[in-house]
Protein backbone atom coordinates (compact mmCIF):
# COMPACT_ATOMS: atom_id res chain seq x y z
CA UNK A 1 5.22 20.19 5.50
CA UNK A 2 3.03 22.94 6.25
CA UNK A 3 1.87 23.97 9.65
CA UNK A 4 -1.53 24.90 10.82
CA UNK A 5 -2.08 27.08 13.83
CA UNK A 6 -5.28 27.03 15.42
CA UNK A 7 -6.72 30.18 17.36
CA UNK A 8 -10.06 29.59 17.26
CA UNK A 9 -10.33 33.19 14.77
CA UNK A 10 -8.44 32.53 12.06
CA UNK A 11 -8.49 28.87 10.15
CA UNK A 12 -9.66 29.29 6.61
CA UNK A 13 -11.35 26.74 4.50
CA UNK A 14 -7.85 26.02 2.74
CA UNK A 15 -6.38 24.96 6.21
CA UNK A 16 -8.86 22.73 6.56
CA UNK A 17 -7.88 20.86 3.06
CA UNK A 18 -3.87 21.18 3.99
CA UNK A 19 -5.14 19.22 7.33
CA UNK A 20 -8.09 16.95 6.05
CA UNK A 21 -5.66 16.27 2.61
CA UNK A 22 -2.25 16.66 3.02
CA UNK A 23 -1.77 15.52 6.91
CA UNK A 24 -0.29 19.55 7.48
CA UNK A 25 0.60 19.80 11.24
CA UNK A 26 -1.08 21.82 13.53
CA UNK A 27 0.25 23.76 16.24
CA UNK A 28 -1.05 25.64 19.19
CA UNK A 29 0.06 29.00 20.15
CA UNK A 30 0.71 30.38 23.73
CA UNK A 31 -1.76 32.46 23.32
CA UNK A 32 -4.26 30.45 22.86
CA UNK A 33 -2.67 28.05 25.73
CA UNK A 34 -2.92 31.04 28.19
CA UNK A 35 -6.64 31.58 27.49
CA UNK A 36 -7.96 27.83 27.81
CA UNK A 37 -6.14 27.86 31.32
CA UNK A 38 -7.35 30.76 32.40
CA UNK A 39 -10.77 29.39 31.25
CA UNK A 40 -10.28 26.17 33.02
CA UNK A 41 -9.67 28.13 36.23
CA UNK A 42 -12.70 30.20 35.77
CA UNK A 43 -14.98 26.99 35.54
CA UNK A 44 -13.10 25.28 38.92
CA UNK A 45 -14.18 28.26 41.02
CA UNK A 46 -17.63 28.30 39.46
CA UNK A 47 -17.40 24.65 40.36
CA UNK A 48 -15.63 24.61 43.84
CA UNK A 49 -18.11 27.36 44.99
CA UNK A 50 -20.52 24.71 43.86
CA UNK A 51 -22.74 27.09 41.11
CA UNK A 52 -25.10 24.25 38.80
CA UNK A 53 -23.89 24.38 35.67
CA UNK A 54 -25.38 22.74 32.78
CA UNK A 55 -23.72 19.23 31.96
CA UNK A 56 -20.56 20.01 34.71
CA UNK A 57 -23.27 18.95 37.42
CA UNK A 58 -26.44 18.50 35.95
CA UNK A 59 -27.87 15.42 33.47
CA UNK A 60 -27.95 16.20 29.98
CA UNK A 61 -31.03 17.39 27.57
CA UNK A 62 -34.36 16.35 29.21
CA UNK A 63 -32.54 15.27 32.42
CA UNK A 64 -30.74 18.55 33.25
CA UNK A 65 -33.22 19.50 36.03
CA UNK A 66 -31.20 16.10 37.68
CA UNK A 67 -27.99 17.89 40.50
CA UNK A 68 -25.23 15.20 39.91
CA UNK A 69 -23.10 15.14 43.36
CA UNK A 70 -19.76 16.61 43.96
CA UNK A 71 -18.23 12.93 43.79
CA UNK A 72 -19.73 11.98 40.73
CA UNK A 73 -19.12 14.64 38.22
CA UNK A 74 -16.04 12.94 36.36
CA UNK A 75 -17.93 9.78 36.18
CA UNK A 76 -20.97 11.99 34.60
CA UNK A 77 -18.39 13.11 31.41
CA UNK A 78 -17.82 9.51 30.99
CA UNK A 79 -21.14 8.38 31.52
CA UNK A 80 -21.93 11.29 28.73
CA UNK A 81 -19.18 9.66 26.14
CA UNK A 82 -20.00 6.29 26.46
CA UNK A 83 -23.97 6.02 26.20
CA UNK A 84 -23.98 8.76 23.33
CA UNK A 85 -21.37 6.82 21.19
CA UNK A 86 -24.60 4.96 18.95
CA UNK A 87 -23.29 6.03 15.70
CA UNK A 88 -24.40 3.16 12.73
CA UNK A 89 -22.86 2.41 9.22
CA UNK A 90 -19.73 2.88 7.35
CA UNK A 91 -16.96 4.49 9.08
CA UNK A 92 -16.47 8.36 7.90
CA UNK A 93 -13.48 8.84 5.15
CA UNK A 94 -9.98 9.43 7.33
CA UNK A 95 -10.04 12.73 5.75
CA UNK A 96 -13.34 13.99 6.96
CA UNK A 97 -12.11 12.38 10.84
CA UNK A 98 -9.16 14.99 10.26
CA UNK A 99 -11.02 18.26 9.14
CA UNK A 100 -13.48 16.59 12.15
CA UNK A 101 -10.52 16.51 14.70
CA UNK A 102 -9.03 19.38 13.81
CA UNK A 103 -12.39 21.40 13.88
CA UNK A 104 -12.60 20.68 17.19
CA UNK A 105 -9.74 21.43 18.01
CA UNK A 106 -10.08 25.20 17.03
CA UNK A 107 -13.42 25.48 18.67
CA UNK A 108 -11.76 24.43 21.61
CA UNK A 109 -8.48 26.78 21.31
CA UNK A 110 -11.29 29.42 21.63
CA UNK A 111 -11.17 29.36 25.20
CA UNK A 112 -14.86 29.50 25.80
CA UNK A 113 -15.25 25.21 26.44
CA UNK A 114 -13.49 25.38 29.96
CA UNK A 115 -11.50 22.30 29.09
CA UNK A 116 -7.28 21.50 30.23
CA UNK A 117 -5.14 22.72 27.82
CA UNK A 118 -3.46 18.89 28.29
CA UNK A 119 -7.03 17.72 26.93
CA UNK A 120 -7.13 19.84 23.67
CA UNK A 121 -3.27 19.05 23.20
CA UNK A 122 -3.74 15.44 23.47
CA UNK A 123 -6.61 15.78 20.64
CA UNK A 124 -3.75 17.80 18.68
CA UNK A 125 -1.42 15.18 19.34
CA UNK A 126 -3.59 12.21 17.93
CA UNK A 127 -3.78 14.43 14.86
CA UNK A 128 -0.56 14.94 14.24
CA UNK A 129 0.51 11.33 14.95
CA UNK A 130 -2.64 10.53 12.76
CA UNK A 131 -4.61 8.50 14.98
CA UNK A 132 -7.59 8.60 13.27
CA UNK A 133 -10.99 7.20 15.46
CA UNK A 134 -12.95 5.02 13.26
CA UNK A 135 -16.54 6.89 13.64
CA UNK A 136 -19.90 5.93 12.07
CA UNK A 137 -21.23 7.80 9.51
CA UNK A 138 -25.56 7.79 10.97
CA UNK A 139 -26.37 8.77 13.93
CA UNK A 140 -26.38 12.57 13.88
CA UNK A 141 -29.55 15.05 13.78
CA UNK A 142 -27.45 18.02 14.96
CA UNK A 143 -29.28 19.04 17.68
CA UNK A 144 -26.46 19.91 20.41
CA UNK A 145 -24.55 19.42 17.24
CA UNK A 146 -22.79 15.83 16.07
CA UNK A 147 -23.39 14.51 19.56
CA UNK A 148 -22.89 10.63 18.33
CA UNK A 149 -19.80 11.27 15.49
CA UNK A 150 -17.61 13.36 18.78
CA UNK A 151 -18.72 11.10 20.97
CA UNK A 152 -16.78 7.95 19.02
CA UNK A 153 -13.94 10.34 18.25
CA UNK A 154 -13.61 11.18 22.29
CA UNK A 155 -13.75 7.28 23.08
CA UNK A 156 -10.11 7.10 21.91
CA UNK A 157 -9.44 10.03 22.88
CA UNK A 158 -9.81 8.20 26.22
CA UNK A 159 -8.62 5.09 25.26
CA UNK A 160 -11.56 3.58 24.45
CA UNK A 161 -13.56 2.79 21.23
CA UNK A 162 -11.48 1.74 17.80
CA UNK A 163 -8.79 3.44 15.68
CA UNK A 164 -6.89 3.45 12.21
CA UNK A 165 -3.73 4.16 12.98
CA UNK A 166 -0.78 3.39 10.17
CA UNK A 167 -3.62 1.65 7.79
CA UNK A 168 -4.80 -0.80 10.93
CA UNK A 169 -7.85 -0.66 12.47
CA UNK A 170 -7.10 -1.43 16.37
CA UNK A 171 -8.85 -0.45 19.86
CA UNK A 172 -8.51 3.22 20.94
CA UNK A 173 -6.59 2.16 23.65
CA UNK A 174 -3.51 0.17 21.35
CA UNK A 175 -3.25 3.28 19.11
CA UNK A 176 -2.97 5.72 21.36
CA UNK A 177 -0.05 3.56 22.81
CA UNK A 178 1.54 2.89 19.70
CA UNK A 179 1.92 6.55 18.89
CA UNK A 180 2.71 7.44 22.19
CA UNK A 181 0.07 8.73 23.51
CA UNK A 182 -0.77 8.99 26.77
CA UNK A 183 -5.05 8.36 27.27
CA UNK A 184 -6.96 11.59 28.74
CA UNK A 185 -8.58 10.72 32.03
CA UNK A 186 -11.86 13.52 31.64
CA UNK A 187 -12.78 16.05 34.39
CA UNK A 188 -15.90 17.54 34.94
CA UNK A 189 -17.20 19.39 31.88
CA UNK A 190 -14.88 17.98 29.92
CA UNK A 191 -17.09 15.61 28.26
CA UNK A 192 -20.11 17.84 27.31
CA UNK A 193 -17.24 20.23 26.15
CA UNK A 194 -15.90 17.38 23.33
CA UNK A 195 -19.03 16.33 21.98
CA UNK A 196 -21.56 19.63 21.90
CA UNK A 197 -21.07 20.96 18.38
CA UNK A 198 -21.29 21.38 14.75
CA UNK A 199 -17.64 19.75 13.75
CA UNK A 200 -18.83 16.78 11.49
CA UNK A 201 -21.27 18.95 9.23
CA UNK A 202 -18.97 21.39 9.65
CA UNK A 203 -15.97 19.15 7.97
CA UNK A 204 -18.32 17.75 5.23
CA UNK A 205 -19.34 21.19 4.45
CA UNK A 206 -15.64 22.48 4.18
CA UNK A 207 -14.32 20.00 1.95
CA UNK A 208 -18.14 20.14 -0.31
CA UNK A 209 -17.10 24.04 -0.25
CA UNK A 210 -14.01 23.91 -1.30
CA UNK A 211 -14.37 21.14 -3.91
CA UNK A 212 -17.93 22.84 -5.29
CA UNK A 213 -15.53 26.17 -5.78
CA UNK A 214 -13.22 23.78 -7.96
CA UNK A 215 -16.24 22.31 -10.08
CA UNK A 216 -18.05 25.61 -10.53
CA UNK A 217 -14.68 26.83 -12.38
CA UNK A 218 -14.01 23.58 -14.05
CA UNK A 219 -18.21 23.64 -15.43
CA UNK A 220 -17.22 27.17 -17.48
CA UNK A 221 -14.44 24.93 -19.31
CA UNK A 222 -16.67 22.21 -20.13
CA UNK A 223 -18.87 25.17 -21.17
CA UNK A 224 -16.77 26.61 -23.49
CA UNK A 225 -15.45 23.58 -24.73
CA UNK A 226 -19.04 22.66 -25.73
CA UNK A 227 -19.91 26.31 -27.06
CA UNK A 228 -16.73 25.88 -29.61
CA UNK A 229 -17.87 22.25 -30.44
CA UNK A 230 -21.44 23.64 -31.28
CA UNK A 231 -20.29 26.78 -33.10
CA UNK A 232 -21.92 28.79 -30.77
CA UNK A 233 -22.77 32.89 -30.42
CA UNK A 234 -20.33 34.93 -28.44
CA UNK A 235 -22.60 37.68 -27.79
CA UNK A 236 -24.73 35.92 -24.70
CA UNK A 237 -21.03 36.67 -22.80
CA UNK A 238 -20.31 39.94 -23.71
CA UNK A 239 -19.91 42.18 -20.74
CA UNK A 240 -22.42 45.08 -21.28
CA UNK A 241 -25.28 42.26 -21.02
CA UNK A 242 -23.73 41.16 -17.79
CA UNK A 243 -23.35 44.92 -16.62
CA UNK A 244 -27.01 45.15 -17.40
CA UNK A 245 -27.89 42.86 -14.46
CA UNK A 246 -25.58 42.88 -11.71
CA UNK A 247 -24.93 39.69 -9.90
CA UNK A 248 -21.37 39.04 -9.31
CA UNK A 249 -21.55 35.13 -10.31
CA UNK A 250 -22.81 36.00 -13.42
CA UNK A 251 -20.15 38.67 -14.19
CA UNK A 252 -17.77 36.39 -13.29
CA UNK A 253 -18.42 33.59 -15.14
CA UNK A 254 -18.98 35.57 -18.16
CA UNK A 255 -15.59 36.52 -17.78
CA UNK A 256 -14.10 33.43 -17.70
CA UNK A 257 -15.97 31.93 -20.53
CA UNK A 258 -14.53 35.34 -22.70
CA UNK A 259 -10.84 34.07 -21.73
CA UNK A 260 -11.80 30.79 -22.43
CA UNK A 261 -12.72 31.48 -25.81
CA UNK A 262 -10.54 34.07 -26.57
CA UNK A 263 -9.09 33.58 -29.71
CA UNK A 264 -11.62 31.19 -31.30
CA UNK A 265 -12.34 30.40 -34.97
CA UNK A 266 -15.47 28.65 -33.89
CA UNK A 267 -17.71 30.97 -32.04
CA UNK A 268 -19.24 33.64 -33.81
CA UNK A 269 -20.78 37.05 -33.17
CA UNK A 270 -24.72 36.96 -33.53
CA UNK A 271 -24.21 38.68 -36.76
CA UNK A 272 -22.07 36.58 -37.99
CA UNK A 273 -23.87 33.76 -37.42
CA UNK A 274 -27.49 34.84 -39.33
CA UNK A 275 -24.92 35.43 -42.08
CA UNK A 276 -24.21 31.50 -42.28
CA UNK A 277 -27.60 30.36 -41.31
CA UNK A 278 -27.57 29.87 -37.94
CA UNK A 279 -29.53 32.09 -35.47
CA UNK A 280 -28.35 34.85 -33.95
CA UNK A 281 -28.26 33.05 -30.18
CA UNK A 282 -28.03 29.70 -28.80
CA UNK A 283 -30.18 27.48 -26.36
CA UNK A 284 -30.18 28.04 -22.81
CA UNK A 285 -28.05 25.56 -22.03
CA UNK A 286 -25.48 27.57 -23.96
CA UNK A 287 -26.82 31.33 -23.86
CA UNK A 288 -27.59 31.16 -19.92
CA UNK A 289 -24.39 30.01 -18.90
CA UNK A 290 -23.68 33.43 -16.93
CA UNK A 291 -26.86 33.61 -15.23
CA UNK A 292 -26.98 29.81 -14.59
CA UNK A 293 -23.69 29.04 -13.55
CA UNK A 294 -23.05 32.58 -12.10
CA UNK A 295 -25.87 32.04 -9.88
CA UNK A 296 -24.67 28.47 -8.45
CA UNK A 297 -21.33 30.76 -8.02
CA UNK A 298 -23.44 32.91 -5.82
CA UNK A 299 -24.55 30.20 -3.97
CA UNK A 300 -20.93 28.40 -3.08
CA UNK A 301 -19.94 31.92 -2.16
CA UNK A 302 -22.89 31.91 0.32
CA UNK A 303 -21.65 28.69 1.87
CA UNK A 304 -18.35 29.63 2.11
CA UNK A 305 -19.51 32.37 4.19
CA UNK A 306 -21.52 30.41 6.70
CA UNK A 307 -18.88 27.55 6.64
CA UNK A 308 -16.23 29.64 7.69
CA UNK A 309 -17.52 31.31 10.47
CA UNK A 310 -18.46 28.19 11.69
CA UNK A 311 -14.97 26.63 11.88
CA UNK A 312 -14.30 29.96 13.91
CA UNK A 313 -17.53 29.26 16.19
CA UNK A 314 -17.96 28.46 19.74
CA UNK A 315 -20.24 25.47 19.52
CA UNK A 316 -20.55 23.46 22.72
CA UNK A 317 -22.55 24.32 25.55
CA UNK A 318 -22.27 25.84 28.04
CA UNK A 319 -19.98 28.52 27.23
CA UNK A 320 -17.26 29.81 29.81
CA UNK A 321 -16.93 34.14 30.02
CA UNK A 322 -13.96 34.49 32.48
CA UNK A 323 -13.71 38.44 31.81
CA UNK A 324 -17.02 38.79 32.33
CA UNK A 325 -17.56 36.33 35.16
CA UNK A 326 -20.22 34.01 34.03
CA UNK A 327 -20.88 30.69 32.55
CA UNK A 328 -23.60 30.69 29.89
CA UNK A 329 -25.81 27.98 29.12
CA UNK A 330 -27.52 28.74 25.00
CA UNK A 331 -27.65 27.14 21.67
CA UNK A 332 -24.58 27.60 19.78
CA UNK A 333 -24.68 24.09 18.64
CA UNK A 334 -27.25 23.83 16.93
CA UNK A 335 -26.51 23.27 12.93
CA UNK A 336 -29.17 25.01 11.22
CA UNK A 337 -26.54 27.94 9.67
CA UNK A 338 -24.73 24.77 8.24
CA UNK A 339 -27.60 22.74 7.08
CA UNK A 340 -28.98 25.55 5.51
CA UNK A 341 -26.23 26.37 3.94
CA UNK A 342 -25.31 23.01 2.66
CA UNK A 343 -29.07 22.44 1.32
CA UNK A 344 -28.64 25.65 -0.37
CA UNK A 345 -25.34 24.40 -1.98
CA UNK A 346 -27.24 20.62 -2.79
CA UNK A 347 -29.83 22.70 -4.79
CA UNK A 348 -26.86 24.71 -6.71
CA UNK A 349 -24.93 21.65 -7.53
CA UNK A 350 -27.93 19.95 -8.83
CA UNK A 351 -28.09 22.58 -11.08
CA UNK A 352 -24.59 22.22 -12.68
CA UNK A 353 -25.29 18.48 -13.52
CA UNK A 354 -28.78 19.27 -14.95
CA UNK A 355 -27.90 22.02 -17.04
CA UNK A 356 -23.95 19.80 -18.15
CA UNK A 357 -26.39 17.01 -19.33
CA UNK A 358 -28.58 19.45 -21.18
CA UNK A 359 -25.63 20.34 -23.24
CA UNK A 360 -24.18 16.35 -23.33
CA UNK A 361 -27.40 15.53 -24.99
CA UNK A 362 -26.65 18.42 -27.75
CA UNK A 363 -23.45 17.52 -28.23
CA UNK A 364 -24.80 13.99 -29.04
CA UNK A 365 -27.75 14.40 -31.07
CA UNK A 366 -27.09 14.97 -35.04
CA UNK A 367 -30.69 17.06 -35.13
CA UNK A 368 -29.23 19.60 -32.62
CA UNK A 369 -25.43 19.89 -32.59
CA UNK A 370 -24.80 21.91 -35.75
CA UNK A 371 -23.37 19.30 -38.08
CA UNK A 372 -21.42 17.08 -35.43
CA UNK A 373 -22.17 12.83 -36.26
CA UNK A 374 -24.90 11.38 -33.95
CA UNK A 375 -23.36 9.96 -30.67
CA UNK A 376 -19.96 11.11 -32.67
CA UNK A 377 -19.49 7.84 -33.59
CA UNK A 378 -16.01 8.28 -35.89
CA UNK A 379 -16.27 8.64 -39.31
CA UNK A 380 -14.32 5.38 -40.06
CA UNK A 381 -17.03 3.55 -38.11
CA UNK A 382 -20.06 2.74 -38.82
CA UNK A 383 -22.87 4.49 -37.13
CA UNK A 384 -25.46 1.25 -35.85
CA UNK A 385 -23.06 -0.98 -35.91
CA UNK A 386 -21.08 2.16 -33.45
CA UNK A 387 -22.92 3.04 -30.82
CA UNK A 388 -20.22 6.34 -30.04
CA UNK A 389 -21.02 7.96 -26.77
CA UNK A 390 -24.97 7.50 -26.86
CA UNK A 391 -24.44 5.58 -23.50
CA UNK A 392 -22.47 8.36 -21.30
CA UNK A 393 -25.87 10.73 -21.76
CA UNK A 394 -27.39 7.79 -20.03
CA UNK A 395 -25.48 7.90 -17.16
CA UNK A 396 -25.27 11.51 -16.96
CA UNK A 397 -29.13 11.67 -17.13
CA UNK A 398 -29.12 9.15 -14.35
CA UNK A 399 -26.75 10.69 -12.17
CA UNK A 400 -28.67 13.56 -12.63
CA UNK A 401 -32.27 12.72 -11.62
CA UNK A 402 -30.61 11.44 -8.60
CA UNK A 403 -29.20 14.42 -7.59
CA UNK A 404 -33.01 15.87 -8.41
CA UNK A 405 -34.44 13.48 -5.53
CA UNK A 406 -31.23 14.00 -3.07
CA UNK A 407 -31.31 18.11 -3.68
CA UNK A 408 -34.96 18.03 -1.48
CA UNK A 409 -33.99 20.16 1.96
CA UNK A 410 -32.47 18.49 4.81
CA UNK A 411 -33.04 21.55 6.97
CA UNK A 412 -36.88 21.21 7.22
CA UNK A 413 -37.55 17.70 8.36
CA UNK A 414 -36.60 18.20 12.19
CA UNK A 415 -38.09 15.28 14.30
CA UNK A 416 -37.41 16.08 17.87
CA UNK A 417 -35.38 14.05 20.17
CA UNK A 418 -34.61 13.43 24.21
CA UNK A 419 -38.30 13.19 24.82
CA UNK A 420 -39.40 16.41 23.41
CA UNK A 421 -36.69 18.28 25.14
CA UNK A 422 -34.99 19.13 21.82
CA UNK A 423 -37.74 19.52 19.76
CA UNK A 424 -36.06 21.34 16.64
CA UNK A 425 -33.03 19.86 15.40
CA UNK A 426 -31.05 20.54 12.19
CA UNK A 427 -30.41 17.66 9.99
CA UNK A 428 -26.93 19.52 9.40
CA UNK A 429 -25.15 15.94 8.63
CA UNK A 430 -27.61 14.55 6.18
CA UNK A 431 -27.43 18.11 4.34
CA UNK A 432 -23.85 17.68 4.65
CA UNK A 433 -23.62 13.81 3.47
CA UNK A 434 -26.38 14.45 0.38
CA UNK A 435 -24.46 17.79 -0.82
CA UNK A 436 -21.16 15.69 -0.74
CA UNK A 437 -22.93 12.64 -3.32
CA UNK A 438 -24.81 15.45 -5.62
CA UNK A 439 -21.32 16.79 -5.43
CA UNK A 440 -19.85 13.93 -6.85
CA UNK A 441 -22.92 12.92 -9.25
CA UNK A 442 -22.40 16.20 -10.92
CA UNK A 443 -18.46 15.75 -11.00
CA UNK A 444 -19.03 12.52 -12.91
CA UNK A 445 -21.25 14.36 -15.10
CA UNK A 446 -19.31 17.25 -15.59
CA UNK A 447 -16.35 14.55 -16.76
CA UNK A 448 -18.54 13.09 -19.07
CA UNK A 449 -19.15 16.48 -20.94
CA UNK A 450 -15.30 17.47 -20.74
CA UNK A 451 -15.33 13.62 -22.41
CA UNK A 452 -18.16 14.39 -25.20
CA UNK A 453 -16.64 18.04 -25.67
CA UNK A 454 -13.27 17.11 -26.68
CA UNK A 455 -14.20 14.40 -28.93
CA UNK A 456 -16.82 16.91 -30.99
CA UNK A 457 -13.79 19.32 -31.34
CA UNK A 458 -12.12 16.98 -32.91
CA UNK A 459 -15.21 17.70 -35.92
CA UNK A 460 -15.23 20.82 -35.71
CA UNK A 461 -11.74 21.65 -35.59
CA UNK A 462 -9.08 21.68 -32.89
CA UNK A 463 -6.69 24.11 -34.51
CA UNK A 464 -9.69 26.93 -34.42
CA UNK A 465 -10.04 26.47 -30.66
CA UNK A 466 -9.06 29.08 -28.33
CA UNK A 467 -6.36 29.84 -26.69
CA UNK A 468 -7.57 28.43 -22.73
CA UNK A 469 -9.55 25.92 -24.25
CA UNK A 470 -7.19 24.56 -26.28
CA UNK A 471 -5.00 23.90 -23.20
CA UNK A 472 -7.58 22.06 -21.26
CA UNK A 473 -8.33 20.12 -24.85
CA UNK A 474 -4.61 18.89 -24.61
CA UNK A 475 -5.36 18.38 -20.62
CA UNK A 476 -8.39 16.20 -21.35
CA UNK A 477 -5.84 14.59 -24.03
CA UNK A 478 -3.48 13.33 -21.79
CA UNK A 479 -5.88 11.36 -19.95
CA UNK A 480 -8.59 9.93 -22.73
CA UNK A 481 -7.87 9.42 -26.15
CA UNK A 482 -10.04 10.52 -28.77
CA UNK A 483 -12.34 8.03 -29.84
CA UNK A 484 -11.64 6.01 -33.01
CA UNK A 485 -13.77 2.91 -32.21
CA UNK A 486 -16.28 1.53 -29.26
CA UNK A 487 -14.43 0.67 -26.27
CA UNK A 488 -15.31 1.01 -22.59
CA UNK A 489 -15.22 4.59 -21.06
CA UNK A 490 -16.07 4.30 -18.14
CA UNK A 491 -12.85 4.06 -16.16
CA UNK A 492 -11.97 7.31 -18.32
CA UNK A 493 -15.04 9.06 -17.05
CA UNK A 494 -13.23 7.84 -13.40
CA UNK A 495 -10.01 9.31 -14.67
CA UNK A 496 -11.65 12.16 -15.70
CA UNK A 497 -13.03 13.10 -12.71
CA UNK A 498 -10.63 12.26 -10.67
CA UNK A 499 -8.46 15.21 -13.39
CA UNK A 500 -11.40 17.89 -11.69
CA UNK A 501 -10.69 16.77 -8.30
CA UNK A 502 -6.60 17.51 -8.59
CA UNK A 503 -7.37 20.90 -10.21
CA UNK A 504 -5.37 19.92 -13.32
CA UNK A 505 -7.95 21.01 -15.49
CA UNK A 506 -7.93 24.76 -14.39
């Protein structure tokens, strides 16, 4: 099994996936060990010489001009977990909980929180044993962060609240002592220090990230499959045009669909093809690839970026400086980098499901698709009494005006909350949840054109494909049969894009 060690500097998006996916184990070094205790015993002098300190021994948002007494502190950080865990709807998927837990686990192994190192290690330990909290999806506007989503994961963290633990759903309290685990009784700051922060946009936005990278690559296959199916024009990929305008995603994408194609009988130069009648370029949907899909390409990049400092990121508040003697009360949890970023990424997304349906409805319609059959009904059925694939456009073009109405920005609807107090907040988990189901609409519809694509091949010749595409052609084989009469497809579009998710494709 692969093992995970968090430093708070170093977790890539990757480790986030062997964690979230593949239940990798993490580990904490002594490093990191040494620094939260030295932290810790910072934040008990600041404490013991009886400094106020924001949310150690003052209320919280609007009511932090309120001095909490000595005596009372510990019973503020429970106070704090309690009344903010008012999280609504379906529970989060176990493998968001683990990129959550783990997520805040690094922020923590930072050493800037002021938390007990046996605090952080119990939320390590709950990992590892995979006791998973059972947290609501709504409740979220990521203003001090995902205040209600921590909040239900730190209720059984201290015993509290409900659990999955080996495919039961119990109290906190049971699954922490079936695993072995020994409840965490929170000190002062403690509380504040677990729930201030970015960690479930941050998780959504890591796996979106990493599973937008996948699509983007798996698009250019569709891509090429469908150029080869239409008898396309090379020349729209040839390097000097990309060389001519110099955005990376383009270059690179115009590079992959070469090496797709490489090889192929059925594309054809632009000379070529005003020599058999055709014109010398294609639609966009086929001639733009590069600067279309190149520029979503660009965009995932982008959110990589952002995302990945942010797993890195000191995000609760306040913020503990013991080499430079201070205790720092600011705004590191607010989401706006990540719901930004992940509005950006909804837009780009959208974008690779409009444009795939663009070139489903080609492949479909006799008046446009160079000699294929309408809906590529089989030529030992008959066409009427066949209806093909004219139904998968439908759902693509559904699936694809949804994503249109989902890809409007998050980031600029901030209502403010705790009377005023926090009067710009980021939205981070809606961007987050919406770029996760365009995500998904425009895996579906990217499945549907690998579907269409391999079936018009089959017209225009499978033996003149190229070298790459031919592989995925066998890929998309293995899974979906060619058509030969009407049957139901839609648990092969499910198969199909369930083939994107695992990477088999590429």
């Amino acid at each position: 099994m692969d093992e995970i060690a968090i430093d708070g500097e170093t977790l890539r998006l990757e480790d986030v996936v062997k964690v979230a996916r593949g239940n990798a184990k993490v580990v904490i070094s002594e490093k990191v060990k040494k620094q939260v205790r030295k932290s810790r015993e910072f934040l008990e002098k600041l404490v013991q010489d009886n400094h106020v300190i924001y949310g150690v021994n003052t209320g919280f948002g609007a009511l932090n001009n309120r001095i909490i007494p000595q005596e009372q502190i510990e019973q503020l950080q429970i106070n704090l977990i309690r009344s903010h865990s008012v999280g609504v709807d379906e529970p989060l998927t176990t493998e968001v909980v683990r990129a959550l837990m783990l997520l805040r686990a690094n922020t923590l192994a930072k050493g800037y929180s002021g938390i007990r190192l046996e605090t952080l290690e119990t939320l390590v330990e709950m990992l590892n044993k995979r006791v998973h909290p059972v947290i609501p999806a709504k409740g979220s506007v990521g203003a001090s962060g995902d205040l209600a989503p921590l909040s239900h994961m730190i209720l059984v963290l201290i015993g509290e609240g409900e659990a999955e633990y080996q495919a039961k759903i119990m109290n906190g309290k049971e699954a922490l002592a079936r695993a072995g685990i020994k409840p965490v009784q929170l000190m002062f700051k403690e509380g504040v220090a677990l729930n201030n922060g970015t960690q479930l946009m941050t998780a959504m936005a890591a796996l979106a990230v990493y599973d937008a990278e996948n699509l983007i690559a798996t698009a250019e296959v569709a891509t090429a499959l469908s150029l080869e199916a239409l008898l396309g024009v090379s020349d729209a990929f040839d390097e000097k045009i990309q060389k001519a305008r110099s955005h990376n995603g383009q270059a690179i994408t115009a590079k992959n669909i070469r090496k797709l194609i490489a090889g192929s009988k059925l594309v054809q130069t632009g000379r070529e093809a005003v020599n058999k009648a055709h014109g010398p370029h294609d639609p966009y949907s086929l001639r733009c690839a590069p600067q279309v899909l190149g520029s979503v390409r660009d965009a995932i990049a982008y959110a990589r970026r952002v995302v990945e400092v942010e797993i890195n990121s000191a995000t609760d508040n306040p913020l503990v400086f013991p080499e430079e003697d201070v205790c720092l009360s600011g705004g590191n949890f607010h989401g706006q980098p990540i719901s930004l970023a992940m509005d950006v990424l909804s837009i780009a997304l959208t974008i690779v499901g409009n444009f795939a349906e663009r070139r489903i409805a080609r492949l479909l319609d006799e008046k446009l698709s160079n000699g294929l059959p309408a809906f590529l009904v089989p030529p030992q059925a008959k066409a009427g009494l066949s209806s093909g694939f004219m139904m998968v456009q439908y759902t693509a073009a559904a699936l694809a005006s949804e994503n249109k109405v989902l890809a409007h920005p998050a980031c600029v609807d901030s209502i403010p909350t705790s009377a005023n107090f926090e009067d710009f907040v980021s939205m981070g988990v809606t961007a987050s949840q919406k770029a996760a189901r365009i995500l998904k609409n425009s895996e579906y519809i990217t499945a549907i054109e690998l579907l269409c694509a391999a079936q018009a091949v089959e017209y225009s010749g499978i033996e003149k494909l190229g070298k790459e595409t031919k592989k995925a052609y066998n890929a998309i084989r293995r899974i979906v049969p060619m058509l030969k009469e009407d049957r139901a497809l839609n648990e092969e579009i499910e198969k199909l894009r369930q083939v994107i998710r695992s990477q088999a494709i590429l």
